[in-house]
Protein backbone atom coordinates (compact mmCIF):
# COMPACT_ATOMS: atom_id res chain seq x y z
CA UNK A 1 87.36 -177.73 -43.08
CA UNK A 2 90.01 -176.77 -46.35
CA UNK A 3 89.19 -173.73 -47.12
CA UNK A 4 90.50 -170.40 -49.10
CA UNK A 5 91.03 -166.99 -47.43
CA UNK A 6 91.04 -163.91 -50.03
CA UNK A 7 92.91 -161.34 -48.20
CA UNK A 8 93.16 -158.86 -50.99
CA UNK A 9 91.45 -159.39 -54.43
CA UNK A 10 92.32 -155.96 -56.08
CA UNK A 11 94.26 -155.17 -59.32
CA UNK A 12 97.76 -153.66 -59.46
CA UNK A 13 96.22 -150.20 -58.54
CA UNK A 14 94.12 -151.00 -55.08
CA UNK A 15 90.39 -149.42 -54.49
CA UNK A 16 89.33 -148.26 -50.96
CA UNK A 17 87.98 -151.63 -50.27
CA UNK A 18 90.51 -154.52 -52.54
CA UNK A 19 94.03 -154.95 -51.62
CA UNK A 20 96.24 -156.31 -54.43
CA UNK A 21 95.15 -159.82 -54.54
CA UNK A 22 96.76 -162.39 -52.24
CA UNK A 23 95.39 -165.37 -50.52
CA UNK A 24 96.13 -168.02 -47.83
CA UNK A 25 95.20 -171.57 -47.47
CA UNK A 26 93.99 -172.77 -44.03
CA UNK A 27 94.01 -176.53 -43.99
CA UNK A 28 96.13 -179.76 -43.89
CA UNK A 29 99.71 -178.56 -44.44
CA UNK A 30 98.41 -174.80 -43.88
CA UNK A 31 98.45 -171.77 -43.21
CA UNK A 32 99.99 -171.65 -46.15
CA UNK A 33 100.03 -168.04 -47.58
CA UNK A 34 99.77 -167.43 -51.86
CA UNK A 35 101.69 -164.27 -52.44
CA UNK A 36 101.96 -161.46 -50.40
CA UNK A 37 99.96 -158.66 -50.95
CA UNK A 38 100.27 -156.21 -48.35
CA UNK A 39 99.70 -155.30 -44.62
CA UNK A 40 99.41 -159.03 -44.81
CA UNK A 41 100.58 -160.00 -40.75
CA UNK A 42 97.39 -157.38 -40.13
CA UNK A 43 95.11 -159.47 -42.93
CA UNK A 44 95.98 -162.54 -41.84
CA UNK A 45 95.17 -161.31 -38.00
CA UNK A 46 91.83 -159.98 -39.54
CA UNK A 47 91.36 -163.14 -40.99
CA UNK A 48 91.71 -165.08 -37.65
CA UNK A 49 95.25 -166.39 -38.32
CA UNK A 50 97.69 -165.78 -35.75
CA UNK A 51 100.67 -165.94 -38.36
CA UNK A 52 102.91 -167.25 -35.06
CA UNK A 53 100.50 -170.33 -34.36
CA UNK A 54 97.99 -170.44 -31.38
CA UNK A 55 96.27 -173.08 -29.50
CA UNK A 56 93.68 -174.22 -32.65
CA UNK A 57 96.29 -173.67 -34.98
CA UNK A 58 99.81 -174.20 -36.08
CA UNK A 59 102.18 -171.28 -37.41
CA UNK A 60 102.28 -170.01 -41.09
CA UNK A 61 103.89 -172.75 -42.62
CA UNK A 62 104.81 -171.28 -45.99
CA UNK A 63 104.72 -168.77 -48.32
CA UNK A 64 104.06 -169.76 -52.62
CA UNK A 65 105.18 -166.72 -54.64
CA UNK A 66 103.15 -167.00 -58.51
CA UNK A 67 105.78 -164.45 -59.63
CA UNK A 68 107.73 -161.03 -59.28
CA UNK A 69 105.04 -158.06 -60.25
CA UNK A 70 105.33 -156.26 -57.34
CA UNK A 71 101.72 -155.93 -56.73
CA UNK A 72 102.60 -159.48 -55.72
CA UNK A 73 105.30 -159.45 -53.44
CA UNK A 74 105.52 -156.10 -52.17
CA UNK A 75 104.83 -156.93 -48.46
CA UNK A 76 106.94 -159.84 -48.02
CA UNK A 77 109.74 -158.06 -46.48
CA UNK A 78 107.77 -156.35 -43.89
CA UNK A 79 106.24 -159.58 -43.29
CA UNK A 80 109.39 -161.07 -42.65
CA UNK A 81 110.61 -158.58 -40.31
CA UNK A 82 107.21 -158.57 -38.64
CA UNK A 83 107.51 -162.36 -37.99
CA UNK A 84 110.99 -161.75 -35.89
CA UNK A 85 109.66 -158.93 -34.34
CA UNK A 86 107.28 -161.26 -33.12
CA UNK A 87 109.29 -163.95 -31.87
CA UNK A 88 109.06 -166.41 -34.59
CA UNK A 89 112.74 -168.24 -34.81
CA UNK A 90 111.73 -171.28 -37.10
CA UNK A 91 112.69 -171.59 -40.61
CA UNK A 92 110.29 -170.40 -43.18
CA UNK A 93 109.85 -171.92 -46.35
CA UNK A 94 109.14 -169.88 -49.41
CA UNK A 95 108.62 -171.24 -52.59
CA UNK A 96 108.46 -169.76 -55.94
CA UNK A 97 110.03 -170.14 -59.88
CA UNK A 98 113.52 -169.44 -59.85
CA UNK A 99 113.59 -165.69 -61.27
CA UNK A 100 111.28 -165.23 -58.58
CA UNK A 101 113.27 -165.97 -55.72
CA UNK A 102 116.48 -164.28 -57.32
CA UNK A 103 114.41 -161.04 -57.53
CA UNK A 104 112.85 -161.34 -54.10
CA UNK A 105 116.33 -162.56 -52.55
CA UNK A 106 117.95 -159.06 -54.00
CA UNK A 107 114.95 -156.69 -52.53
CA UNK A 108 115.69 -159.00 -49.15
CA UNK A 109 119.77 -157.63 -49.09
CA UNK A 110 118.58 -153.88 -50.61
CA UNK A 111 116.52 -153.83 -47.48
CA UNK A 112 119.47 -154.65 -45.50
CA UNK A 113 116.94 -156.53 -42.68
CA UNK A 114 120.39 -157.24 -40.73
CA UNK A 115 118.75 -160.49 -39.51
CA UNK A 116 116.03 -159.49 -38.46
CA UNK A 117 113.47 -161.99 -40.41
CA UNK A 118 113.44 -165.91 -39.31
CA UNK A 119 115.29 -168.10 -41.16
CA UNK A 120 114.50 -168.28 -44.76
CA UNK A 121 113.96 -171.78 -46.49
CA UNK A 122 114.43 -170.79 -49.87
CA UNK A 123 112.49 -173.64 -52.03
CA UNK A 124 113.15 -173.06 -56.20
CA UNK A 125 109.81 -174.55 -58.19
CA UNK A 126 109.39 -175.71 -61.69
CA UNK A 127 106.16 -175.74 -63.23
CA UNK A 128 104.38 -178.70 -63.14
CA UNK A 129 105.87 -179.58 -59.84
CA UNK A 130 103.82 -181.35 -57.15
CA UNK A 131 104.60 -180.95 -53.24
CA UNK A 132 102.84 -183.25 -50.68
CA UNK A 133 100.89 -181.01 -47.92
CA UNK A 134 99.00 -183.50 -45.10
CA UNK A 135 96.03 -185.87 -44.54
CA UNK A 136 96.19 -186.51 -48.60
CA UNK A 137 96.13 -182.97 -49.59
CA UNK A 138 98.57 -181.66 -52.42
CA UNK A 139 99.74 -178.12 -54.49
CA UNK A 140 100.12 -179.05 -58.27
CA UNK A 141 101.50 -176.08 -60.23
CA UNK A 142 101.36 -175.03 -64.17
CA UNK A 143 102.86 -172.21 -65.74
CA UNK A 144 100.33 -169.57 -66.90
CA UNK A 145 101.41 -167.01 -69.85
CA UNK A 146 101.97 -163.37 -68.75
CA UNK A 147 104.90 -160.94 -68.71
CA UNK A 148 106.60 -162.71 -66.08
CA UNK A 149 106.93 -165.92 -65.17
CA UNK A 150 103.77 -167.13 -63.03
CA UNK A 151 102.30 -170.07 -61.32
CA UNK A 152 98.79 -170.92 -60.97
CA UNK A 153 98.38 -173.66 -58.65
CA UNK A 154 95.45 -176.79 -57.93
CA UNK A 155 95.26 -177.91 -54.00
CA UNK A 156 93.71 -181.21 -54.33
CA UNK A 157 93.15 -184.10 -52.65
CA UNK A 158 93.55 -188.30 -53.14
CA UNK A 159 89.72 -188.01 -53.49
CA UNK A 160 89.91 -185.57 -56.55
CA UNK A 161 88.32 -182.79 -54.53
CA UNK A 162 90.19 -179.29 -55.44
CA UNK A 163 90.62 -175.49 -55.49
CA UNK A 164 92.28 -174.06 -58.45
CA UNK A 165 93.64 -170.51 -58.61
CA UNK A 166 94.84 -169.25 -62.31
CA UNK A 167 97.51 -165.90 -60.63
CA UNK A 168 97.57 -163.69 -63.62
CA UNK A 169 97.30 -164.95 -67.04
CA UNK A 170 95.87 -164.66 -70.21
CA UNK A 171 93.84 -167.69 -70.88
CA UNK A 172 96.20 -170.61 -71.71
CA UNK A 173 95.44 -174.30 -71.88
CA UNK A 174 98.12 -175.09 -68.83
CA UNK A 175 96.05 -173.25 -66.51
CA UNK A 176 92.62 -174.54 -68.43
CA UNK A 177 93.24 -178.44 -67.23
CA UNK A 178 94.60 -177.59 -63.97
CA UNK A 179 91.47 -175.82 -63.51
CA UNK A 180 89.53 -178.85 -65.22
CA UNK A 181 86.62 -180.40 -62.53
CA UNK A 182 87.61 -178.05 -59.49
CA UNK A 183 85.27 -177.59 -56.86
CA UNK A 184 86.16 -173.88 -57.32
CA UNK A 185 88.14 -171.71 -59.20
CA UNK A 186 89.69 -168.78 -58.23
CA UNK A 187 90.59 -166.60 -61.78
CA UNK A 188 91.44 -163.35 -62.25
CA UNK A 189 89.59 -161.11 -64.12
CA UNK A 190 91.85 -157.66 -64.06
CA UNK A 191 90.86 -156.10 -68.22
CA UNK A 192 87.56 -154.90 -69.62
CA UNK A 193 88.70 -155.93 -73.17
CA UNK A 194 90.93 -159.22 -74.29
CA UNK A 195 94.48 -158.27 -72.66
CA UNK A 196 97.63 -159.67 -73.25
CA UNK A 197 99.07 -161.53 -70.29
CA UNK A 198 95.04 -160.99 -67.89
CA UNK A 199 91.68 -162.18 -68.54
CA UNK A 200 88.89 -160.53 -69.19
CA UNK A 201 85.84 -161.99 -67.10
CA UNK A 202 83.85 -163.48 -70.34
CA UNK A 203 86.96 -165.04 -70.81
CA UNK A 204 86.75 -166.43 -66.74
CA UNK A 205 83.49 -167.49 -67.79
CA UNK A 206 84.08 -169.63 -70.79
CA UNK A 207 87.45 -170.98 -69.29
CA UNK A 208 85.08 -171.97 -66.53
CA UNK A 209 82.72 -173.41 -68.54
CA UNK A 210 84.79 -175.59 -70.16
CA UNK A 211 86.85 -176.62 -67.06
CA UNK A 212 83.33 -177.36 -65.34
CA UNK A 213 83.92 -175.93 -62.16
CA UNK A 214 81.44 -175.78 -59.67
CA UNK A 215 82.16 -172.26 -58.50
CA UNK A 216 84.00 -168.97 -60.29
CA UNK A 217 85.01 -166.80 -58.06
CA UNK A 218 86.55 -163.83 -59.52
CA UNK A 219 90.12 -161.60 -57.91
CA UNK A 220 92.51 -159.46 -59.66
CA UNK A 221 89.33 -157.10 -60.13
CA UNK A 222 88.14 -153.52 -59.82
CA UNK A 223 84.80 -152.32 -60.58
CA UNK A 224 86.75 -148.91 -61.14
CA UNK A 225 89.48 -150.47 -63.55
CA UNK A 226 87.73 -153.67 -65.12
CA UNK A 227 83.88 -152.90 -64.75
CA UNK A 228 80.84 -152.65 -62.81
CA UNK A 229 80.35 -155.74 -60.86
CA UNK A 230 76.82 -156.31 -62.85
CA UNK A 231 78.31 -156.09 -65.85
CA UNK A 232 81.12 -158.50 -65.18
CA UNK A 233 79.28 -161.24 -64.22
CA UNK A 234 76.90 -160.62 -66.94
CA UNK A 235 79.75 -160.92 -68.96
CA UNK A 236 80.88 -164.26 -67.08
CA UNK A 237 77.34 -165.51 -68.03
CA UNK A 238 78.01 -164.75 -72.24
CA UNK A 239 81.23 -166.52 -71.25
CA UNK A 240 79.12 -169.34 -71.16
CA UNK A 241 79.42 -170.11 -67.77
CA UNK A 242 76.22 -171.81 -65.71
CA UNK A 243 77.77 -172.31 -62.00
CA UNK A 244 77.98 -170.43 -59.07
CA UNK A 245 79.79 -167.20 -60.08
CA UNK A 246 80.34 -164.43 -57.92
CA UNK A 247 83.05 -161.63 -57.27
CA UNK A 248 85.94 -162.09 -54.36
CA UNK A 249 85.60 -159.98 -51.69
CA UNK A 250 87.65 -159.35 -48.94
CA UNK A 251 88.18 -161.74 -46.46
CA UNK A 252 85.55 -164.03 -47.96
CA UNK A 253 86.41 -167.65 -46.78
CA UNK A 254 85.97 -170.50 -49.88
CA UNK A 255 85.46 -173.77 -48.48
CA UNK A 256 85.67 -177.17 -49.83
């Protein structure tokens, strides 16, 4: 079954239990992994993804950067060099917005990883871009408006069934009609207070509302830095928003 694997759904400054928020998609054209958190080869184990492939399941397939904040991409390298450790000798695709993969590429040679990381596919992205996954699955991006440039992202299928995750943003109408009929929607929810480039999680609520999404599910969240978890979702409710709404945990599996 598609499904959505949060393995960290923290802010930029972690709690005991929330990593900084990163994801991975296990179905057709998965594992494919959204940003890269870290301790991520240990997550994804956690999660029951053997990033190398095993019997039931192929290899990670991918990796789709949103965008350079470092709370974003600061465990790619050890990834990477975890992966050849490992034995893995294919080439990896990662995709991401061109000032994206310049940044990443340059933390890559300050690292100096002498080869020691599998082949690197690098894959440039505009937004709005669409890329085919498998059995009539596929990743539609839009830009979202923060202080970098960001992706959110739909995975949908021929039949109209979707996920939609916003990355960071303030609310924008790009990421409002990607989001538009989901299944679910994964938004972040990182400031108490309107914030420029985050959301608050009224504003999740009424961006859900009017998208009408079956299912909010909330990341880029701290009850110590955004709010209690009653209030937020209290706060999704004066958002306006009627569905299924809950907070991301770790680990928590969203299926579709």
């Amino acid at each position: 079954m598609p499904r959505m694997i949060l393995l960290g759904t923290g802010t930029g400054v972690p709690d005991a239990d929330r990593e900084n928020t990163h994801m991975v998609w296990v179905g057709p054209g998965g594992p494919l992994l959204i940003d890269v958190g870290g301790s991520t080869y240990q997550r994804l184990l956690r999660a029951g993804i053997d990033p190398l492939g095993d019997p039931h399941s192929a290899p990670l397939q991918g990796i789709l950067l949103t965008h350079s904040h470092c709370d974003h991409i600061n465990g790619l390298v050890v990834l990477l060099f975890s992966l050849r450790l490992a034995g893995r000798t294919e080439p990896l695709p990662i995709y991401g917005l061109a000032p994206t993969l310049e940044l990443v590429q340059r933390i890559l040679d300050a690292f100096a990883l002498d080869g020691l990381h599998p082949p690197i596919v690098w894959t440039e992205m505009q937004a709005g871009d669409c890329f085919a996954l498998a059995e009539g699955w596929h990743v539609r991006t839009a830009l979202t408006t923060h202080s970098r440039p960001c992706l959110a992202m739909r995975f949908e299928h021929t039949s109209g069934l979707a996920l939609a995750y916003s990355a960071d943003t303030e609310p924008c109408a790009a990421v409002d009609e990607l989001a538009r009929g989901a299944a679910a929607l994964i938004h972040e929810a990182t400031t108490p207070e309107p914030f420029a480039g985050h959301t608050t999680p009224r504003q999740a609520g009424a961006i859900a509302a009017a998208a009408g999404v079956e299912r909010l599910v909330l990341v880029h969240y701290s009850p110590r830095w955004t709010m209690p978890e009653d209030q937020a979702l209290a706060d999704v409710r004066a958002g306006g928003y009627v569905g299924l709404a809950e907070i991301g945990r770790e680990y928590q599996v969203i299926e579709l």
